[in-house]
Protein backbone atom coordinates (compact mmCIF):
# COMPACT_ATOMS: atom_id res chain seq x y z
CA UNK A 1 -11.27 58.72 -32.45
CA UNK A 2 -13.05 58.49 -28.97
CA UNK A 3 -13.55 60.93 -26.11
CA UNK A 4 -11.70 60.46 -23.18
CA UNK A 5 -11.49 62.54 -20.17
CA UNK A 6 -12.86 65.27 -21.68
CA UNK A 7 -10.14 64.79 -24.54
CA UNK A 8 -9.93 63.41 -27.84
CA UNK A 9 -7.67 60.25 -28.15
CA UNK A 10 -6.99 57.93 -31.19
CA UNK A 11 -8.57 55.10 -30.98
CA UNK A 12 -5.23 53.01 -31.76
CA UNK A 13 -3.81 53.89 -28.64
CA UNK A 14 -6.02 51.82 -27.20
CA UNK A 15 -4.52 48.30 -26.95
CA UNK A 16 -7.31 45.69 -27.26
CA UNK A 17 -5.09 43.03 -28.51
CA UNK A 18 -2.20 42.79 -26.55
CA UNK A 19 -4.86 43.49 -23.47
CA UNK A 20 -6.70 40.45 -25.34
CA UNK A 21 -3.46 38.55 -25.36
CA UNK A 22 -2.39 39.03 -21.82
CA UNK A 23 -5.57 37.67 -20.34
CA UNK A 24 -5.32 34.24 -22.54
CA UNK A 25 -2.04 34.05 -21.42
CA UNK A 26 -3.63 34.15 -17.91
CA UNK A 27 -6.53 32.07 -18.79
CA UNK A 28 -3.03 29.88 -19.51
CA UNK A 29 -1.84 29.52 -16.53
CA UNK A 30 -5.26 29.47 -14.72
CA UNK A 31 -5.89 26.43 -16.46
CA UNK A 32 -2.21 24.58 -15.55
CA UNK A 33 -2.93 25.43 -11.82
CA UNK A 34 -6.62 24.32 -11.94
CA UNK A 35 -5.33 21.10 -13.63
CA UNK A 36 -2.81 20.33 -10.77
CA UNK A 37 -5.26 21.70 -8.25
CA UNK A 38 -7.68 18.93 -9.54
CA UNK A 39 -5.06 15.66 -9.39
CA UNK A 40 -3.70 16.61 -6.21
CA UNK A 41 -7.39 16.63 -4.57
CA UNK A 42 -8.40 13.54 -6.15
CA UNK A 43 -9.17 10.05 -4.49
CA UNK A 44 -8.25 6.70 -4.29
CA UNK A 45 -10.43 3.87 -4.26
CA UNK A 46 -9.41 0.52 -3.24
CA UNK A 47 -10.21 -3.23 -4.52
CA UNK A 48 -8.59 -5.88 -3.32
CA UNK A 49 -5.18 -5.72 -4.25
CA UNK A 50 -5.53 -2.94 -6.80
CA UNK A 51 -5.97 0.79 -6.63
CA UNK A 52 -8.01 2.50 -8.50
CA UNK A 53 -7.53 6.85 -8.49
CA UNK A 54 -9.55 9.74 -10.17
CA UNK A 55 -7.39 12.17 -12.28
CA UNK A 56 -4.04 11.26 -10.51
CA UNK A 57 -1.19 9.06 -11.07
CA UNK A 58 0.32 6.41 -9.17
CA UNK A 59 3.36 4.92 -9.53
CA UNK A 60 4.89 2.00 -8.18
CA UNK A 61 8.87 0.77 -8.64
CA UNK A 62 10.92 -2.18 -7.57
CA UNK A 63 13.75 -1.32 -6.03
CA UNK A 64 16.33 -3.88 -6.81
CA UNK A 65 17.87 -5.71 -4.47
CA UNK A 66 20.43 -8.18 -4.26
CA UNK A 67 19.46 -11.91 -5.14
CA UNK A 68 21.10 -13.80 -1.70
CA UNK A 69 24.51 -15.60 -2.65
CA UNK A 70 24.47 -17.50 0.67
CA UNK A 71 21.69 -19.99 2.16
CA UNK A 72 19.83 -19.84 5.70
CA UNK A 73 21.59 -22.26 7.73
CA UNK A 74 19.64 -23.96 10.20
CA UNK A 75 21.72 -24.40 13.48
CA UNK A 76 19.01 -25.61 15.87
CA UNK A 77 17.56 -27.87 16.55
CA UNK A 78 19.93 -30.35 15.21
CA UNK A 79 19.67 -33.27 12.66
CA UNK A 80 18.10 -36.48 14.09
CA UNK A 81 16.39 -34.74 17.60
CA UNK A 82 13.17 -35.87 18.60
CA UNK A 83 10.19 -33.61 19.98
CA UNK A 84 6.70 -34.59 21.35
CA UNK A 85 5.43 -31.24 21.21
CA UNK A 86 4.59 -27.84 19.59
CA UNK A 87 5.94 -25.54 18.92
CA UNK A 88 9.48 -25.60 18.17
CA UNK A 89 11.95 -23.08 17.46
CA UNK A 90 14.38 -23.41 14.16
CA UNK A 91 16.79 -20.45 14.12
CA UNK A 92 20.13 -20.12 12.49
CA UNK A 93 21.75 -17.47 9.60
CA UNK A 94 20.65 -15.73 7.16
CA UNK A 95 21.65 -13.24 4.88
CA UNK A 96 21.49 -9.42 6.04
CA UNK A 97 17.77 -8.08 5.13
CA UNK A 98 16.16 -10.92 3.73
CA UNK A 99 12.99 -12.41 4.61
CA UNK A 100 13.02 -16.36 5.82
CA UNK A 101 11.02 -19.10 5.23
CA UNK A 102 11.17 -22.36 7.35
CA UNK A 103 9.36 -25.27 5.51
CA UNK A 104 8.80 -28.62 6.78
CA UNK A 105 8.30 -31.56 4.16
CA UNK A 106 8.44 -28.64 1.82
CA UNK A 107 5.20 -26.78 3.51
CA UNK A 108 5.39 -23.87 4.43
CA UNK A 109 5.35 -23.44 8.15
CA UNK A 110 6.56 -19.64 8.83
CA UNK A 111 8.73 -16.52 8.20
CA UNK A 112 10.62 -13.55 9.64
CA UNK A 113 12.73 -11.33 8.82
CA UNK A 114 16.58 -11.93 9.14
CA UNK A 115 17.89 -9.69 12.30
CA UNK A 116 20.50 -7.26 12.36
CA UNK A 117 22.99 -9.47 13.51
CA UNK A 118 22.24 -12.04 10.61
CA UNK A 119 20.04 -14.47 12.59
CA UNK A 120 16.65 -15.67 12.80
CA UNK A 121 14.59 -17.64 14.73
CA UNK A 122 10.94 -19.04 13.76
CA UNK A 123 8.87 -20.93 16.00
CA UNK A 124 6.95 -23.52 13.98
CA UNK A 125 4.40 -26.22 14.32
CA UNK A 126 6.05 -29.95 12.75
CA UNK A 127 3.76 -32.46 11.73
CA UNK A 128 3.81 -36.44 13.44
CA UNK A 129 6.38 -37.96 12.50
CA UNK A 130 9.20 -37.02 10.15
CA UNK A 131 10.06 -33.42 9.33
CA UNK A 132 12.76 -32.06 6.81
CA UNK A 133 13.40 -29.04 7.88
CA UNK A 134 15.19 -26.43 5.05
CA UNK A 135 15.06 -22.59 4.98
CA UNK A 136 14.90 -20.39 2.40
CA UNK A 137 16.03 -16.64 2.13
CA UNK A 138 14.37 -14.22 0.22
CA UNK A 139 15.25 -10.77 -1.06
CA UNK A 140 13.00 -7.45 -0.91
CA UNK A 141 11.65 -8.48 -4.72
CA UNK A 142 10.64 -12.03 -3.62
CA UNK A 143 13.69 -13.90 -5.39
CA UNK A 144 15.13 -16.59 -3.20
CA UNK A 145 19.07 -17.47 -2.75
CA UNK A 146 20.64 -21.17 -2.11
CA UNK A 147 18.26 -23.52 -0.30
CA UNK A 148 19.78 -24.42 3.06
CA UNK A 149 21.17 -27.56 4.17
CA UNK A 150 17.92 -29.97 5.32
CA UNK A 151 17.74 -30.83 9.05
CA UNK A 152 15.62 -34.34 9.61
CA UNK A 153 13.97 -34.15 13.19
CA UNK A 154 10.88 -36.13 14.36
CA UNK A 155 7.11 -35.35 16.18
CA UNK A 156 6.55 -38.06 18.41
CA UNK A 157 2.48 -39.31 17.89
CA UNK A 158 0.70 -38.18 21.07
CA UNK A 159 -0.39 -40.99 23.68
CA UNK A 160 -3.77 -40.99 22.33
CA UNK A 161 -2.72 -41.58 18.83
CA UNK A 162 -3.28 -38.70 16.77
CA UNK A 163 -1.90 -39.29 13.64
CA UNK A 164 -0.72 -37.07 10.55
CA UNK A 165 -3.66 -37.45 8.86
CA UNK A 166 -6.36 -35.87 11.71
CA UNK A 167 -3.81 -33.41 13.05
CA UNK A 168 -4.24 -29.69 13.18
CA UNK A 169 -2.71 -27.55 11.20
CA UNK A 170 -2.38 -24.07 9.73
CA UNK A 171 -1.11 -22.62 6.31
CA UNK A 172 -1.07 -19.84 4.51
CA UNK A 173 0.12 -18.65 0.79
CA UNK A 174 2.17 -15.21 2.02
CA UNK A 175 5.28 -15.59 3.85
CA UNK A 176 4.95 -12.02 4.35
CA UNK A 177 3.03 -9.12 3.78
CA UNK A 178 3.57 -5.57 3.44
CA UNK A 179 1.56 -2.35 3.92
CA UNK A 180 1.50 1.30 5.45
CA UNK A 181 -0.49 3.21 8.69
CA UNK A 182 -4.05 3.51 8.07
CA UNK A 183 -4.59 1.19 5.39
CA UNK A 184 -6.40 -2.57 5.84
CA UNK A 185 -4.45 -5.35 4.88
CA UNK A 186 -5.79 -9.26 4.71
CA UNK A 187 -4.39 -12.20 5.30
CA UNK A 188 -5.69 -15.39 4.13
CA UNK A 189 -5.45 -18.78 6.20
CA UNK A 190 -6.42 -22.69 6.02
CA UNK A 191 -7.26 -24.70 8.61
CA UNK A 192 -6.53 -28.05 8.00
CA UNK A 193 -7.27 -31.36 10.03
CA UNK A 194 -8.09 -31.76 13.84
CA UNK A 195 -12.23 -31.46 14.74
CA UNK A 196 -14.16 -28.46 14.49
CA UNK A 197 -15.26 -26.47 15.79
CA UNK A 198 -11.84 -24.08 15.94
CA UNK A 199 -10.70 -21.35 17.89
CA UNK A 200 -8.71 -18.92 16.55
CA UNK A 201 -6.41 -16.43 18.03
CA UNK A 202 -4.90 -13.56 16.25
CA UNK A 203 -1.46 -11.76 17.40
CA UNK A 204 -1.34 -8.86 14.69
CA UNK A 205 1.87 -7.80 16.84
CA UNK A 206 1.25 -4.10 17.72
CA UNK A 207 -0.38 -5.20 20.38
CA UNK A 208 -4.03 -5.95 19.12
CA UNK A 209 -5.80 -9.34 19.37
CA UNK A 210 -8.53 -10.78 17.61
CA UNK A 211 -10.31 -14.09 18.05
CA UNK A 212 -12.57 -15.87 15.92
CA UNK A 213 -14.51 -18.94 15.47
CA UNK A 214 -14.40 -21.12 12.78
CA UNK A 215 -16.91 -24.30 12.22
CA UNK A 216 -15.05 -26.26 9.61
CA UNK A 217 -11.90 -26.77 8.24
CA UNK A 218 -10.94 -25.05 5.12
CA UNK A 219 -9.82 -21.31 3.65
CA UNK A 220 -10.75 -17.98 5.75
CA UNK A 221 -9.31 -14.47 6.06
CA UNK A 222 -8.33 -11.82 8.82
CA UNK A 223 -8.50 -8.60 8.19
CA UNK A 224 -6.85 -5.52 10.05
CA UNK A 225 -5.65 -1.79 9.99
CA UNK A 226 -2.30 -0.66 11.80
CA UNK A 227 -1.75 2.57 13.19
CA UNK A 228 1.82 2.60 13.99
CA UNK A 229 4.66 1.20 11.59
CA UNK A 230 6.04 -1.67 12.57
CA UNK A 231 8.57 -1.75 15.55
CA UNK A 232 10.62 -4.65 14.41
CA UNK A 233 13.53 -4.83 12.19
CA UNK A 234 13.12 -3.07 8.83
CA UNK A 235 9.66 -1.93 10.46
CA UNK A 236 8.81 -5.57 10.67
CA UNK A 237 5.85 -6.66 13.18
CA UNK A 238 5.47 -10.37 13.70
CA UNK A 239 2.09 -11.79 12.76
CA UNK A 240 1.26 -14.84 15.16
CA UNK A 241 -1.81 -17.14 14.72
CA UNK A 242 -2.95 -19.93 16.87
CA UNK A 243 -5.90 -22.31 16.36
CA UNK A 244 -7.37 -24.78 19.03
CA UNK A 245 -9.95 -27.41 17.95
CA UNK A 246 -12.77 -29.09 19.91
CA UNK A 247 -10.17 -31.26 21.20
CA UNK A 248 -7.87 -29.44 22.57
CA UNK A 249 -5.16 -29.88 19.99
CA UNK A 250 -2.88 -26.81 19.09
CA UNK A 251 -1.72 -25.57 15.55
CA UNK A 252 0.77 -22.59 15.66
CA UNK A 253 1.81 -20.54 12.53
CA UNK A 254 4.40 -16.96 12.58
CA UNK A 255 4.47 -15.00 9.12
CA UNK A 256 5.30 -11.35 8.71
CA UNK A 257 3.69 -8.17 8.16
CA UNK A 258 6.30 -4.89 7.32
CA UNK A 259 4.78 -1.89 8.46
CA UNK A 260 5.61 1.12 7.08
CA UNK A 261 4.77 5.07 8.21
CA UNK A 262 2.24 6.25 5.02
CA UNK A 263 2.61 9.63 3.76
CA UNK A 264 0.70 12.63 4.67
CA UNK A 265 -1.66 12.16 1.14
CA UNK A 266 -4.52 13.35 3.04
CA UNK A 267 -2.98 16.70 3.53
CA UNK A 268 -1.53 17.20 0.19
CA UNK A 269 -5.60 16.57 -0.59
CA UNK A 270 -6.74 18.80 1.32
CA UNK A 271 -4.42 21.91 -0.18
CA UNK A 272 -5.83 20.83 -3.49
CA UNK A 273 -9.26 21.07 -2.29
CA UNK A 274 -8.80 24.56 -0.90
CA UNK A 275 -6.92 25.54 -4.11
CA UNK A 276 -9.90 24.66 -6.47
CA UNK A 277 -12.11 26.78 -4.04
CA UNK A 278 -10.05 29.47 -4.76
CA UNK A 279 -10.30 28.99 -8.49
CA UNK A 280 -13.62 28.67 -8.39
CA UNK A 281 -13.94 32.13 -7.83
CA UNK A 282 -10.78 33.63 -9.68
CA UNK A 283 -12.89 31.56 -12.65
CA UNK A 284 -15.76 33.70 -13.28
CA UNK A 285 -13.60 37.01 -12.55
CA UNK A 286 -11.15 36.03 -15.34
CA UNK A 287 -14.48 35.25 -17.44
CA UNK A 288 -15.79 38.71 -17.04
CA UNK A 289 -12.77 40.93 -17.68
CA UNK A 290 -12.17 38.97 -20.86
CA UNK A 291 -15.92 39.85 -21.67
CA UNK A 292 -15.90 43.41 -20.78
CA UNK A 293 -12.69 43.97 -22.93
CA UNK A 294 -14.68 42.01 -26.11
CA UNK A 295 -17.56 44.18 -24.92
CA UNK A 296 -15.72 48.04 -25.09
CA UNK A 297 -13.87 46.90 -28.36
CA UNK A 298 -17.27 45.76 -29.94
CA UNK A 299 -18.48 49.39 -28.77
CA UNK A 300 -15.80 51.19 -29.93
CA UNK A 301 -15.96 50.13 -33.19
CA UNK A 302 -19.81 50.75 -33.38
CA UNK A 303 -19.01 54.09 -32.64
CA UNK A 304 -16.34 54.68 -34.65
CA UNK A 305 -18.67 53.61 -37.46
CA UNK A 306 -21.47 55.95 -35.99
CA UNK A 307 -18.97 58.73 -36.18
CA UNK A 308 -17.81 58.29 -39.63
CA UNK A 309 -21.57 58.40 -41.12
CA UNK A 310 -22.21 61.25 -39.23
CA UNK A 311 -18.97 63.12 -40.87
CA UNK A 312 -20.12 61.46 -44.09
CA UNK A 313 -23.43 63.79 -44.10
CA UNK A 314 -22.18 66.72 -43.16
CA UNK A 315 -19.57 66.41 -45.93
């Protein structure tokens, strides 16, 4: 027994355990919000085409989509015309929502994404002399339907005779690109042919342009960050490049860059932050109640055994 409030009370009526219980229960939860607190404040690190995050979890689906049934059609220009410049428009049909590619000789020569009203139109550079034109439509997951009908047109040689093998031209692996606001996406380029030096003009499409210089043919990169989702079709924003050499000759290449509005991850961050401040201080309160409740049990029983000795002499 123990005084209390001037009283004597049992000491069994004092609950230690279920008082015990209930703050491990809380300790419990505690640690469920302080582990949820943690992965929502974590960051992402970038590298390259990978993402690396600290105590979160990203996942990323395919959506499937619908392989196209029907070809691009090319309806212009027509089979057999002649041009004697660059560049020249190929447009035709397509598939609702796919993405097209317009080769030439089987090179790739540029993309866009097939209109609302099922059309498309890409301007492209063709090289001297003869160019098969075909198009190719591709769905959301990068599978391609029917190839299209080819369409033979020519590229007259210039009057100064520039021939295939010293003309200028650009290529690229990626038809098309996508990303979201606020996050830097590169593309990666080849210059091929003409003379260098080569000036190089960037249209990202949302208005922004960059030029460069290059000093020799060959592989280079372009790098940007955009702030508004794209304002195209399917948030589409057409990606434009030109290159001039030393002289004066003209390469012209269009791929595609999809644009879409990020989410607001920064502010779901911050929450988390501000909810692990919190716990840092509910923490160390939790820490000493728990203690003080070990501490007046472990008391209690030392003088409960205080008691009975003393009881034991005077017997």
């Amino acid at each position: 027994m123990r005084f209390n409030h001037g009283r004597l009370t049992r000491a069994r009526d004092m609950s230690y355990a279920l008082m015990v219980f209930l703050m491990l229960e809380i300790g419990l939860v505690l640690g469920s919000v302080t582990y949820s607190a943690q992965a929502a404040s974590s960051t992402c690190v970038e590298h390259n085409t990978t993402t690396q995050c600290s105590s979160s979890y990203n996942v990323y689906a395919v959506v499937p989509a619908p392989v196209p049934t029907r070809p691009a059609i090319i309806t212009s220009p027509s089979d057999g015309q002649s041009f004697s410049t660059n560049p020249v428009n190929v447009s035709g049909t397509c598939p609702a929502k796919t993405i097209v590619q317009v080769f030439t000789n089987g090179i790739l020569v540029g993309s866009t994404i097939c209109t609302s009203g099922d059309t498309f139109t890409v301007p492209v550079d063709l090289v001297v002399g003869t160019n098969a034109l075909t198009a190719l439509a591709y769905n959301a997951n990068n599978q391609p339907g029917p190839t299209s009908p080819t369409v033979t047109v020519t590229l007259t040689a210039p009057n100064n005779g520039l021939g295939f093998s010293s003309q200028l031209l650009l290529q690229t692996e990626n038809y098309y690109q996508g990303t979201v606001t606020g996050r830097q996406i590169t593309w990666p380029f080849v210059i091929v042919g003409g003379q260098a030096p080569y000036a190089v003009d960037i249209d990202w499409g949302d208005g922004t342009n960059e030029v460069l210089t290059r000093l020799a043919p060959g592989p280079f990169s372009v790098s940007h960050t955009y702030k508004v989702p794209g304002t195209g079709y399917l948030n589409s924003f057409p990606l434009i490049v030109r290159a001039t050499d030393a002289a004066g000759h003209t390469a012209y290449l269009q791929v595609t860059t999809i644009v879409n509005l990020a989410t607001a991850k920064a502010s779901g961050a911050g929450s988390g932050n501000t909810t692990v401040n919190k716990l840092l201080i509910i923490w160390p309160i939790w820490i000493v109640i728990l203690l003080m409740i070990i501490s007046f049990w472990l008391g209690e029983r030392r003088e409960k055994r205080i008691m009975q000795r003393q009881l034991a002499a005077l017997a």
